[in-house]
Protein backbone atom coordinates (compact mmCIF):
# COMPACT_ATOMS: atom_id res chain seq x y z
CA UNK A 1 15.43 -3.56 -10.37
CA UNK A 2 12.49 -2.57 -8.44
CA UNK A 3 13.68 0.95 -7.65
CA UNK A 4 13.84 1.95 -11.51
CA UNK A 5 10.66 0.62 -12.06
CA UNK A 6 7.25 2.46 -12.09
CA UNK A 7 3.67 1.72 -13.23
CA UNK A 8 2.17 3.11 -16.58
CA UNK A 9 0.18 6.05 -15.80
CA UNK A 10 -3.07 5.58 -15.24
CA UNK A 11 -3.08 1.44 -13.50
CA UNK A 12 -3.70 2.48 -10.08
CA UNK A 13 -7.30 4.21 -10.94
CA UNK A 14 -7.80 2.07 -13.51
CA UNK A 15 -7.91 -1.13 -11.15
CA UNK A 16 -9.93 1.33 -8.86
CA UNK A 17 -12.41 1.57 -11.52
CA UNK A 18 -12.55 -2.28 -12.63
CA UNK A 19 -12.59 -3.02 -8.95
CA UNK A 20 -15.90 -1.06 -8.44
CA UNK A 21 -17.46 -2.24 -11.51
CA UNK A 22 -17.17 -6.05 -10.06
CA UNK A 23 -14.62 -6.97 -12.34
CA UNK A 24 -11.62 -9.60 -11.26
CA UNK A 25 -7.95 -9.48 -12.06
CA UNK A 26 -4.82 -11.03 -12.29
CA UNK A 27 -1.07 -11.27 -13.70
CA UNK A 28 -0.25 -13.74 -15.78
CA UNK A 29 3.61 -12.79 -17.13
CA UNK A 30 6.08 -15.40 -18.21
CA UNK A 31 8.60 -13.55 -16.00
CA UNK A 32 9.94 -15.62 -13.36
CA UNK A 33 8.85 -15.42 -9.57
CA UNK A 34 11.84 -14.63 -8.33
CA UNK A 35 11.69 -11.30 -10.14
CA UNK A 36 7.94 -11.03 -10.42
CA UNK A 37 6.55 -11.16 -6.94
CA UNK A 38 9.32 -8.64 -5.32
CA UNK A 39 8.54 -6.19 -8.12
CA UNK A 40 4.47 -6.59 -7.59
CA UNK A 41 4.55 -6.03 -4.18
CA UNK A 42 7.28 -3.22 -4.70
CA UNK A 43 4.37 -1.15 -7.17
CA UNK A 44 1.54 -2.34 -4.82
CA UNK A 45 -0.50 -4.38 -7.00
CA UNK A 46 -2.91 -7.02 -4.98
CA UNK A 47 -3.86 -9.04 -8.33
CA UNK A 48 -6.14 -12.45 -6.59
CA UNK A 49 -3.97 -14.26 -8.88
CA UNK A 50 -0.38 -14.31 -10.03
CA UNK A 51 1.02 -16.87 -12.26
CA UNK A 52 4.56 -16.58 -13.71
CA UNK A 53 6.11 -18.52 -16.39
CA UNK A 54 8.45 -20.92 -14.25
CA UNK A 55 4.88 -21.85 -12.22
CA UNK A 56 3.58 -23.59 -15.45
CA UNK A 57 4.64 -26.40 -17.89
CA UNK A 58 4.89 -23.97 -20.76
CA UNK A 59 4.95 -20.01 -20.92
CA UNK A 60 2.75 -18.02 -23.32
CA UNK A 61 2.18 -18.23 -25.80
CA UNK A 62 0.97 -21.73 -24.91
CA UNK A 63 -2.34 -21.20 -22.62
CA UNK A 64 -0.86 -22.68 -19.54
CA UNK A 65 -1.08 -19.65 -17.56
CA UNK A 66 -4.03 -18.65 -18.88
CA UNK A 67 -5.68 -21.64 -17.85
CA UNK A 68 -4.06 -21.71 -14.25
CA UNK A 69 -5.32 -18.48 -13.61
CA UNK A 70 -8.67 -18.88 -14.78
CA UNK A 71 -8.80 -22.31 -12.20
CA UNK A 72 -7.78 -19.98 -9.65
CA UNK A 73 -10.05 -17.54 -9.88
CA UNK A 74 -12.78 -20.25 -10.47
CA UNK A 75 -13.83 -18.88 -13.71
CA UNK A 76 -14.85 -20.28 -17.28
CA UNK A 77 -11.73 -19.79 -19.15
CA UNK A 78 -14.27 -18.46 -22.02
CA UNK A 79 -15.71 -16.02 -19.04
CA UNK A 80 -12.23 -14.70 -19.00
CA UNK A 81 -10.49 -11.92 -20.83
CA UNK A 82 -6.78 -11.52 -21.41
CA UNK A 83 -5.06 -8.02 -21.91
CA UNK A 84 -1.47 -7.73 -23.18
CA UNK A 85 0.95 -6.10 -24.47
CA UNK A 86 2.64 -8.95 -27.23
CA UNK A 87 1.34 -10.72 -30.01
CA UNK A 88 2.09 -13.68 -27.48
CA UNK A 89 -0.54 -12.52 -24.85
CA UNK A 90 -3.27 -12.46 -28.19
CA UNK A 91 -1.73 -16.13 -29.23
CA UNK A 92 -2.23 -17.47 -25.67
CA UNK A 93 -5.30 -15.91 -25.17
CA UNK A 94 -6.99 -17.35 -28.58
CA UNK A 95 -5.96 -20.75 -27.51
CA UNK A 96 -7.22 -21.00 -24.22
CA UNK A 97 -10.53 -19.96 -25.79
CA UNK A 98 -10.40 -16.26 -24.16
CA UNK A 99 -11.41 -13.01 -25.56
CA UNK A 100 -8.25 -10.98 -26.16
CA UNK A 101 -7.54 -7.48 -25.53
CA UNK A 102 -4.02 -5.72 -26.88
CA UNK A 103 -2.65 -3.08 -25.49
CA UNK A 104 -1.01 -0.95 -27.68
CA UNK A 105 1.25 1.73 -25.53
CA UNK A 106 4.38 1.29 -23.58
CA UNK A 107 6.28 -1.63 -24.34
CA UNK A 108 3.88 -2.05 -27.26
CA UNK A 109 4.70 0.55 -28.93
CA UNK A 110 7.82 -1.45 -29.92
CA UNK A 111 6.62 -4.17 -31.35
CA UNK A 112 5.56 -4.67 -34.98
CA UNK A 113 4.45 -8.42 -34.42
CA UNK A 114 1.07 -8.90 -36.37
CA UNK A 115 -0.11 -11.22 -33.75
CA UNK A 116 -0.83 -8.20 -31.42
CA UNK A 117 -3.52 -7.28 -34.13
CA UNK A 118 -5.04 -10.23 -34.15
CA UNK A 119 -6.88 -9.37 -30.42
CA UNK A 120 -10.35 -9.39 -30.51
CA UNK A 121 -10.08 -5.85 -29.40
CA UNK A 122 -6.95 -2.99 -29.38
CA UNK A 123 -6.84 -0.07 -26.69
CA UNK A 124 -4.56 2.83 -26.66
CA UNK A 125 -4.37 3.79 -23.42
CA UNK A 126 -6.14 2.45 -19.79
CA UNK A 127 -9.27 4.77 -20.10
CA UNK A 128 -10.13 2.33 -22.70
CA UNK A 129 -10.28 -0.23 -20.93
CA UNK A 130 -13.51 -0.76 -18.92
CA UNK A 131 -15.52 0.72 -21.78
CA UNK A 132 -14.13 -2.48 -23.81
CA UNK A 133 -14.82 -4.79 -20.79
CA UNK A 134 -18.29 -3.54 -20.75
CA UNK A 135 -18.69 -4.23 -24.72
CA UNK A 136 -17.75 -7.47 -24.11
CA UNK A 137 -19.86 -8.24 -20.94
CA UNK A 138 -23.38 -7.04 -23.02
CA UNK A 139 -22.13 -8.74 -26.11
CA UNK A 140 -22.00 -12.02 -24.45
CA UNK A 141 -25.44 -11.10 -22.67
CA UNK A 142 -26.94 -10.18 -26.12
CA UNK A 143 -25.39 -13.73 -27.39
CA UNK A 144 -26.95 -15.72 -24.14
CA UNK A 145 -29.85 -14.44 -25.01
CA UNK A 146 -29.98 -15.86 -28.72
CA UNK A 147 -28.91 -18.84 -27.84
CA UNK A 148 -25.16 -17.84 -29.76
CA UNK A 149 -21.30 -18.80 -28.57
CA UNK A 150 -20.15 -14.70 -27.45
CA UNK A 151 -16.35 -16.11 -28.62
CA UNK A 152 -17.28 -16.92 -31.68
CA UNK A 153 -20.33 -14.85 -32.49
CA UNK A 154 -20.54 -12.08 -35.44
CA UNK A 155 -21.66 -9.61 -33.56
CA UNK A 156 -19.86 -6.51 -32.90
């Protein structure tokens, strides 16, 4: 399994890049453990959290994982923001109260499911991704600011 396996172009400098910008990450799949932590160590990945779906009660699109991770990291779940690649990753996200971010390449690219349009925002490709991020971050320092909820504010 892990031999045919390789990372979508582009993860290595984009964890590079959220690394350097202070932002935290983790997996949250609900793939098992058995398969999930010989093929992240396989790629290389060092996520400070990794939750798979047979550590939780319930797999996405129920929050579960969400929720672990977010305990692990010691983070507001609403601090927290959620990128996938299925309409179950944007269901998941919304009900753990999490900003949602779909990623719409690779496996994506697959999928007609009109949950993955529901995210709160939709990048095609990784070099999107920090810009978003950012967006977010001033957003919800504009909202502090007046006094507004950034989950649920009109803005942007």
């Amino acid at each position: 399994m892990c031999e045919s396996t390789v990372l979508f172009d582009g993860v290595q400098s984009c964890l590079g890049e959220l690394k350097q910008a202070g932002w935290r990450w983790g997996i949250v799949t609900n793939k098992g453990q058995h398969f999930t932590k010989p093929l992240v160590e396989f790629l290389g990945l060092q996520p400070e959290v990794l939750v798979c779906g047979d550590a939780v009660p319930q797999p996405k699109p129920a929050p579960d994982g969400l929720f672990a991770a977010a305990t692990a990291l010691e983070l507001e779940v609403g601090s927290c923001v959620y990128v996938g690649d299925d309409g179950k990753d944007v269901v998941a996200a919304a009900a753990a109260g999490m900003r949602s971010i779909a990623a719409l390449y690779g496996y994506s690219t697959l999928l007609s499911d009109p949950d993955l349009l529901e995210a709160d925002e939709k990048i095609h490709s990784l070099v999107e991704l920090l810009p978003v991020l950012n967006r977010f971050e001033l957003r919800a320092r504009d909202d502090a600011a007046w006094g507004r909820d950034s989950k649920n504010s009109s803005t942007g």
